[in-house]
Protein backbone atom coordinates (compact mmCIF):
# COMPACT_ATOMS: atom_id res chain seq x y z
CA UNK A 1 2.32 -0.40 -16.00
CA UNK A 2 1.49 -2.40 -12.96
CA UNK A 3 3.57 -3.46 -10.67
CA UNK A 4 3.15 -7.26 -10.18
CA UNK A 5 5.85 -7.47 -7.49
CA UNK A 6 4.40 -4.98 -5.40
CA UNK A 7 3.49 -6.45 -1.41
CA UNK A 8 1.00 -3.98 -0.24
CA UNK A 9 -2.48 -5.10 -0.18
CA UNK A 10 -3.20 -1.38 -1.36
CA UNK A 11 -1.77 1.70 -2.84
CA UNK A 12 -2.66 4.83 -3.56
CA UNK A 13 -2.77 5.71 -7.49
CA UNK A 14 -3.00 8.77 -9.39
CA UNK A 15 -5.34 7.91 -12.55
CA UNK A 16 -4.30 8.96 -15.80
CA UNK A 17 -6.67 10.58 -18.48
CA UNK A 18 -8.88 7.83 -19.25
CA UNK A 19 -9.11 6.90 -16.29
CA UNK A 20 -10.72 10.51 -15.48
CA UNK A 21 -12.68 10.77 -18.90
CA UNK A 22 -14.49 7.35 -18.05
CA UNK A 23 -15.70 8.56 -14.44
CA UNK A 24 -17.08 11.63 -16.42
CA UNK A 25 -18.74 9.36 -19.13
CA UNK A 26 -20.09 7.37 -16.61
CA UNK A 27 -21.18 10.06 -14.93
CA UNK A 28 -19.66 9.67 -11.07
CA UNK A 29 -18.70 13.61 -12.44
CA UNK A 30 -19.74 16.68 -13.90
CA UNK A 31 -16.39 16.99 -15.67
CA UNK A 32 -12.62 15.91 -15.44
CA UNK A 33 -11.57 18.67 -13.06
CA UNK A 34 -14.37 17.74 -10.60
CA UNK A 35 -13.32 13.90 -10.91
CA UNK A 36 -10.59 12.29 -7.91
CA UNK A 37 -7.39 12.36 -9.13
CA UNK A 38 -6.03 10.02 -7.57
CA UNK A 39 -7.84 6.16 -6.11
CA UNK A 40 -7.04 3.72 -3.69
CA UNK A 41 -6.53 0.10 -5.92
CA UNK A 42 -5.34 -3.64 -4.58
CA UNK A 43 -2.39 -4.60 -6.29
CA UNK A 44 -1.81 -6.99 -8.37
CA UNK A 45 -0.78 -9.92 -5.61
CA UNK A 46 -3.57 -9.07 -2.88
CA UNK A 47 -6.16 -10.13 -6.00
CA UNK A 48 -4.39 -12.93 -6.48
CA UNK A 49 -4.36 -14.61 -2.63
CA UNK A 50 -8.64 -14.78 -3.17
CA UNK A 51 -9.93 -17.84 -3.88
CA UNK A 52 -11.92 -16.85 -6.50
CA UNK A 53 -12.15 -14.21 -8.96
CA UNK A 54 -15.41 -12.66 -10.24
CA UNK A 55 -14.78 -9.78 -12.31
CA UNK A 56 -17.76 -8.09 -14.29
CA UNK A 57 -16.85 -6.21 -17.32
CA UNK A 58 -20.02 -4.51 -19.24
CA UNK A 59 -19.80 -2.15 -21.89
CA UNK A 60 -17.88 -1.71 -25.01
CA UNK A 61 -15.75 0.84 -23.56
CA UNK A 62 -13.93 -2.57 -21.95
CA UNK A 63 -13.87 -4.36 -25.59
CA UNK A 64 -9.92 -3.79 -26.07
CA UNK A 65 -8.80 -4.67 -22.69
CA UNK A 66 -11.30 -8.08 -22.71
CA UNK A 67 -9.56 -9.34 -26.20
CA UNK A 68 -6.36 -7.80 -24.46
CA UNK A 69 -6.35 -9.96 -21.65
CA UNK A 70 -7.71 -12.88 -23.47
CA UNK A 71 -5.30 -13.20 -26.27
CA UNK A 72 -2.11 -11.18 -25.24
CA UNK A 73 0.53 -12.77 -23.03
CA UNK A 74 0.59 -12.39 -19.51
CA UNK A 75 2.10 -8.58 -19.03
CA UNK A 76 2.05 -5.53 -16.80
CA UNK A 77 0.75 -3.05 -19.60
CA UNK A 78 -2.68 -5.42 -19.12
CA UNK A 79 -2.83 -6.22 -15.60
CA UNK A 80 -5.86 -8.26 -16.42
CA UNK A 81 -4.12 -10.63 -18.04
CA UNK A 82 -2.42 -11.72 -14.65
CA UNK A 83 -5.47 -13.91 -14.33
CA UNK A 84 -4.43 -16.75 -16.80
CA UNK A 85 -1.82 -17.42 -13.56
CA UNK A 86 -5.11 -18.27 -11.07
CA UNK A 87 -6.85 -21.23 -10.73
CA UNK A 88 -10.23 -19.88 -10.29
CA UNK A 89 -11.36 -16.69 -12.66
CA UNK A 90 -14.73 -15.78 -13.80
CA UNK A 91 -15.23 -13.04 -16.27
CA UNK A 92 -18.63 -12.05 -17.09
CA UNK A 93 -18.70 -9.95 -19.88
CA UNK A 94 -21.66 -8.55 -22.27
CA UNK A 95 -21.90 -8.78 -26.01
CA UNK A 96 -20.51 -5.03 -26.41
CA UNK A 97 -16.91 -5.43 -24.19
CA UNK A 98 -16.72 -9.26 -25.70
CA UNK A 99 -17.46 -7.33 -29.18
CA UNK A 100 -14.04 -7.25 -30.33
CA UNK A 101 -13.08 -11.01 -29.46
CA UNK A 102 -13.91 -13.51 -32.36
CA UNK A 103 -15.55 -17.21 -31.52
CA UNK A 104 -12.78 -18.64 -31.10
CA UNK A 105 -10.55 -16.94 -28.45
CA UNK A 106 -14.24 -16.64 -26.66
CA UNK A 107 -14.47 -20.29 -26.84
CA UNK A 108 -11.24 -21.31 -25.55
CA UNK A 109 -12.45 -19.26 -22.20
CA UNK A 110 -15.71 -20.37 -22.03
């Protein structure tokens, strides 16, 4: 879960197996053991002091966490869902990670 009480503009994270299998699939890797085990990530508040928030989320890979932050409650399991608390969010997504959203919730955020 993320921490959104954390102060640090960064931290250092140790990335969990999907984390690993996506770098592979998207082919930063040859395989999981070659992959970083561990990345440097803003929390949850440093993302929040911007201004604005572009995010771009391709891919279907990213369909559950898109309908995840656009219909759950804000919560630390999703960290994307944080954004309903800023003023100023874009998210761009593509028909494949919006796949799993129907009209409505995508029209609400349009």
């Amino acid at each position: 879960p993320a921490d959104f009480d954390d102060e640090r503009a960064y931290k250092v994270v140790t990335l969990n197996d999907t984390c690993l299998r996506q770098q592979v699939r998207e082919g930063w890797f040859e395989n999981e053991d070659a992959a970083f085990k561990q990345a440097i990530s803003m929390t949850c508040k440093q993302i929040l002091k911007c201004e604005t928030i572009i995010s771009v989320v391709p891919h279907a890979v990213k369909a559950e966490a898109i309908k995840g932050a656009l219909t759950q409650e804000v919560n630390n399991m999703l960290p994307a869902t944080l954004f309903k608390t800023h003023n100023d969010v874009t998210i761009y997504c593509d028909e494949n990670s919006a796949s799993l959203c129907d009209k409505e919730t995508l029209a609400r955020f349009a």
